[in-house]
N, C-alpha and C. Protein backbone atom coordinates (compact mmCIF):
# COMPACT_ATOMS: atom_id res chain seq x y z
N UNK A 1 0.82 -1.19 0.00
CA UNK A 1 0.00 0.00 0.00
C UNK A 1 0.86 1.25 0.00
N UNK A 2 1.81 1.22 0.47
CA UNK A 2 3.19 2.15 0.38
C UNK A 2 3.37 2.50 -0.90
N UNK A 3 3.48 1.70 -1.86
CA UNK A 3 4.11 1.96 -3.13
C UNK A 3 3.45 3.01 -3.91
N UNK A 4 2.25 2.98 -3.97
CA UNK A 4 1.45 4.06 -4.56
C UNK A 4 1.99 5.58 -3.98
N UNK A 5 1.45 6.25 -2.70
CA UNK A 5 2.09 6.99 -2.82
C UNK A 5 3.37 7.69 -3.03
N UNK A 6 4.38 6.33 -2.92
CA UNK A 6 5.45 6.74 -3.43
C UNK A 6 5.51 6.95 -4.81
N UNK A 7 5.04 6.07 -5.65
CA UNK A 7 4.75 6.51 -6.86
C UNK A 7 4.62 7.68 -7.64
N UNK A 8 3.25 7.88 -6.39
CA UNK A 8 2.69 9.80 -6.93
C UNK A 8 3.68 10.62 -6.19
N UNK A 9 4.08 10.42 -5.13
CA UNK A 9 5.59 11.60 -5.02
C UNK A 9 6.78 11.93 -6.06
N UNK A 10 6.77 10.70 -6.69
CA UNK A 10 8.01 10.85 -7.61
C UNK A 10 7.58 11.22 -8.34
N UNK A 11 6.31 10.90 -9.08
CA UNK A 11 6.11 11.26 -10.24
C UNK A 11 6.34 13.32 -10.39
N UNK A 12 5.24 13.50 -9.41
CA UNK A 12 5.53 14.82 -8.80
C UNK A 12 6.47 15.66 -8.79
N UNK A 13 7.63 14.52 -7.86
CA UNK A 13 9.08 15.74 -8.14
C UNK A 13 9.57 15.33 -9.21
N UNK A 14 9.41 14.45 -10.56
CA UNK A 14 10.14 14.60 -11.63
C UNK A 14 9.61 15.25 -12.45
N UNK A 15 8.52 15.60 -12.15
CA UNK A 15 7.96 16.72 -13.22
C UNK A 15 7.94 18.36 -12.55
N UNK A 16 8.20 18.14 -11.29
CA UNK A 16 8.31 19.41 -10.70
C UNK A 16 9.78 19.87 -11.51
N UNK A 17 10.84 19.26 -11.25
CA UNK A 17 11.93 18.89 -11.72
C UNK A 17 11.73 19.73 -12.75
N UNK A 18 11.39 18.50 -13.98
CA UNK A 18 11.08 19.19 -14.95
C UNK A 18 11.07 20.80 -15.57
N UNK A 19 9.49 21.05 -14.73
CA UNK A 19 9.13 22.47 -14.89
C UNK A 19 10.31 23.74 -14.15
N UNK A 20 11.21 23.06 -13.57
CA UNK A 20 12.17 24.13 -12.91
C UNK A 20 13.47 24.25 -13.55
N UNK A 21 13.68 23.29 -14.88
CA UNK A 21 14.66 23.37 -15.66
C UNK A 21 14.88 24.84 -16.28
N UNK A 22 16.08 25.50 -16.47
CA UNK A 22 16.27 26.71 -17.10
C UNK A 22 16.14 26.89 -18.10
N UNK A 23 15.30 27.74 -19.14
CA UNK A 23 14.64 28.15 -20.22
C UNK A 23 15.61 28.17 -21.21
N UNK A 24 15.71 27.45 -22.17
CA UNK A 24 16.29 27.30 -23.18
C UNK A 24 16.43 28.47 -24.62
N UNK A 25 16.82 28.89 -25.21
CA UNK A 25 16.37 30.02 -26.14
C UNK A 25 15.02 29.53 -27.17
N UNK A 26 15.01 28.57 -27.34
CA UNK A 26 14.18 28.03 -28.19
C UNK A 26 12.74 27.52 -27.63
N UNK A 27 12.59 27.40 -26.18
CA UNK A 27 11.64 26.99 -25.68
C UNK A 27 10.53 28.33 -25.42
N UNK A 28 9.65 27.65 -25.79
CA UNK A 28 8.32 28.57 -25.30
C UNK A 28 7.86 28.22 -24.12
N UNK A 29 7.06 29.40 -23.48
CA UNK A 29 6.32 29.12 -22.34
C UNK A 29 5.47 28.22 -22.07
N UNK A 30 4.99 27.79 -22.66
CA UNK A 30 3.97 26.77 -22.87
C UNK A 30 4.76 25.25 -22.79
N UNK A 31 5.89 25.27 -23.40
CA UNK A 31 6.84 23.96 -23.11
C UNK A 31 6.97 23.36 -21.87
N UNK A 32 7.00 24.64 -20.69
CA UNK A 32 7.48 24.34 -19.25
C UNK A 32 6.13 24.05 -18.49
N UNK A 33 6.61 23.26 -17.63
CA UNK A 33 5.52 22.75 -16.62
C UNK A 33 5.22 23.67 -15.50
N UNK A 34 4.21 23.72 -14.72
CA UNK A 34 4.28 24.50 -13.64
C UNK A 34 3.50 23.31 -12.26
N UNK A 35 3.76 23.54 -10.93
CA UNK A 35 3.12 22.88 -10.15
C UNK A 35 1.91 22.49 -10.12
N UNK A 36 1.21 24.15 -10.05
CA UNK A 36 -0.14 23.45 -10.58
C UNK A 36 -0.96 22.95 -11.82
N UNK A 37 -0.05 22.95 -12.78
CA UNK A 37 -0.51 21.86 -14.18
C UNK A 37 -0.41 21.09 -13.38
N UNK A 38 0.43 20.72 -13.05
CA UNK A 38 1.06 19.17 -12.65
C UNK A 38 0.69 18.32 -11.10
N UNK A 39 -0.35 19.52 -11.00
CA UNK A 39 -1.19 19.35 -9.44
C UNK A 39 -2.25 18.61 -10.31
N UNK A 40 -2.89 19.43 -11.09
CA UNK A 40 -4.04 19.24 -11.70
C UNK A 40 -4.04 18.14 -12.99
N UNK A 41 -2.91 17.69 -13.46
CA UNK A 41 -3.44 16.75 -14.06
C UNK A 41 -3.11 15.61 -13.24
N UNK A 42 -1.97 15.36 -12.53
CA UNK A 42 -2.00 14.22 -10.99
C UNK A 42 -3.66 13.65 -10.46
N UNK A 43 -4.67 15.07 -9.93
CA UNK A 43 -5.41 15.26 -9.58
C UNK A 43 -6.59 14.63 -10.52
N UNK A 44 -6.47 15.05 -11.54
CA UNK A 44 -7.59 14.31 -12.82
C UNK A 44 -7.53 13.26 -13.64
N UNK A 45 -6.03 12.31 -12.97
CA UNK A 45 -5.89 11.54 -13.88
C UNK A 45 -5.49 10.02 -13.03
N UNK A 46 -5.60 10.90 -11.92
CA UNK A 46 -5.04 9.44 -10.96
C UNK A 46 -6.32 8.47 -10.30
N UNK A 47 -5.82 7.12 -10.89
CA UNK A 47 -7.85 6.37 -10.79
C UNK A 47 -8.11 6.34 -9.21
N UNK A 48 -7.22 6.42 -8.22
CA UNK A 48 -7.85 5.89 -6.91
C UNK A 48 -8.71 7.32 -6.64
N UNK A 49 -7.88 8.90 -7.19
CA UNK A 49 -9.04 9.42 -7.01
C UNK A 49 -9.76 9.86 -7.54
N UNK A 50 -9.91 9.25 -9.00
CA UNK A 50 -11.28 8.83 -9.70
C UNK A 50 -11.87 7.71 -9.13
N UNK A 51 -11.45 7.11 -8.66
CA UNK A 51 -12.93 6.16 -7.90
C UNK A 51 -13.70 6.42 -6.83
N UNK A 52 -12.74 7.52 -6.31
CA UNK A 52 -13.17 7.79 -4.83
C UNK A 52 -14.43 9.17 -5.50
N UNK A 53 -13.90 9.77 -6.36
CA UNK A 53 -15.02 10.55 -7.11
C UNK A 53 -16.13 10.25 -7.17
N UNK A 54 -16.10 8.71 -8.32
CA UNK A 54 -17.40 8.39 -8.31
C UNK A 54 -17.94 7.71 -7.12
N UNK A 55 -17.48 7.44 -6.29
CA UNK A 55 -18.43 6.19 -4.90
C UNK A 55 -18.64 8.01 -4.65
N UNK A 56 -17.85 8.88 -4.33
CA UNK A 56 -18.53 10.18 -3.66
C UNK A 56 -20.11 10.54 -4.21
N UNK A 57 -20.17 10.89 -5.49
CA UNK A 57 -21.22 11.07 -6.30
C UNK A 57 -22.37 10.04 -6.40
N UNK A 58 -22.06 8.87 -6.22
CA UNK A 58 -22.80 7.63 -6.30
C UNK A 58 -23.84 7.51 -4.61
N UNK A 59 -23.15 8.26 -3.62
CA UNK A 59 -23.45 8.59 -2.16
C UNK A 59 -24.56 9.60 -2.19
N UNK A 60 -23.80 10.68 -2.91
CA UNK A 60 -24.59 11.42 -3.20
C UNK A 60 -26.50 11.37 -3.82
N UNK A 61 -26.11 10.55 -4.52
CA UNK A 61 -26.99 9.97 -4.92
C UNK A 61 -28.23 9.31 -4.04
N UNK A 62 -27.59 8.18 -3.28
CA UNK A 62 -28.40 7.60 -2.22
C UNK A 62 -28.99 8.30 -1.61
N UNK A 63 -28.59 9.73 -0.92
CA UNK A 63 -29.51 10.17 -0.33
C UNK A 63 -30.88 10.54 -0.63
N UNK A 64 -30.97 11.11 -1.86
CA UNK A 64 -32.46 11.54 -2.47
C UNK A 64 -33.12 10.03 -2.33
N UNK A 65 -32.73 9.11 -2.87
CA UNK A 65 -33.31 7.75 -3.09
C UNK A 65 -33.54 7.34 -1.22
N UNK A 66 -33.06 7.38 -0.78
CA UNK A 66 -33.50 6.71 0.65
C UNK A 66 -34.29 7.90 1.27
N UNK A 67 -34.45 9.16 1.48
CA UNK A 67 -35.09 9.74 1.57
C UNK A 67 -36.74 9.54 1.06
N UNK A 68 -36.49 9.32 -0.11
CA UNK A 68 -37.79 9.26 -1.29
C UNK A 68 -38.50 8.18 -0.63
N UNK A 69 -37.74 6.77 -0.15
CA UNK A 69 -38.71 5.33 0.08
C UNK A 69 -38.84 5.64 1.60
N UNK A 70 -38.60 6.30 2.56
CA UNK A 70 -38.86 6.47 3.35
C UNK A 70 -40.23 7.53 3.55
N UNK A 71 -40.47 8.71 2.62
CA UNK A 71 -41.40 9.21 2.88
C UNK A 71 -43.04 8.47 2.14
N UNK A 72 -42.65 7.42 1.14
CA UNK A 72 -43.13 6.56 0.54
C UNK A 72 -43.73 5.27 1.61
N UNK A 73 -42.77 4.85 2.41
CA UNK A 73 -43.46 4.26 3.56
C UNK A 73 -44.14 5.01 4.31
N UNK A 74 -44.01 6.12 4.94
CA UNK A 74 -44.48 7.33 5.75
C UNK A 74 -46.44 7.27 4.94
N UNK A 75 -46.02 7.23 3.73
CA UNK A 75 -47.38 7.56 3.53
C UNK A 75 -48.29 6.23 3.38
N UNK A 76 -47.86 4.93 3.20
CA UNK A 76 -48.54 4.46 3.43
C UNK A 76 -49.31 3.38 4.50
């Protein structure tokens, strides 16, 4: 269970890395990385927390639905 976040740490500082390399004459701005690109695609691309997304939303969900059969028993 360790390995994962080690995973996403490295990945992290080698692209932090990356984005802190000194600007080349030929490079555009757009070439270089910045933290928070690299927050945000970590963030949107990593499945444990895309799964944890959807069970969040999927929760979400339940409530209207258990609410609903409960006032459904209530009435009858």
């Amino acid at each position: 269970m360790k390995l994962t976040p080690f995973l996403v740490c490295t990945f992290s500082i080698l692209l932090g890395a990356r984005a802190e390399l000194p600007k080349k004459s030929g490079d555009s701005p757009s070439a270089l990385l910045s933290l928070n690109a690299v927050t945000e695609a970590v963030l949107a691309n990593y499945p444990p927390i895309k799964e944890a997304r959807a069970k969040w939303e999927a929760m979400k969900q339940r409530v209207p639905q258990a609410a609903a059969v409960e006032t459904l028993a209530a009435l009858e």
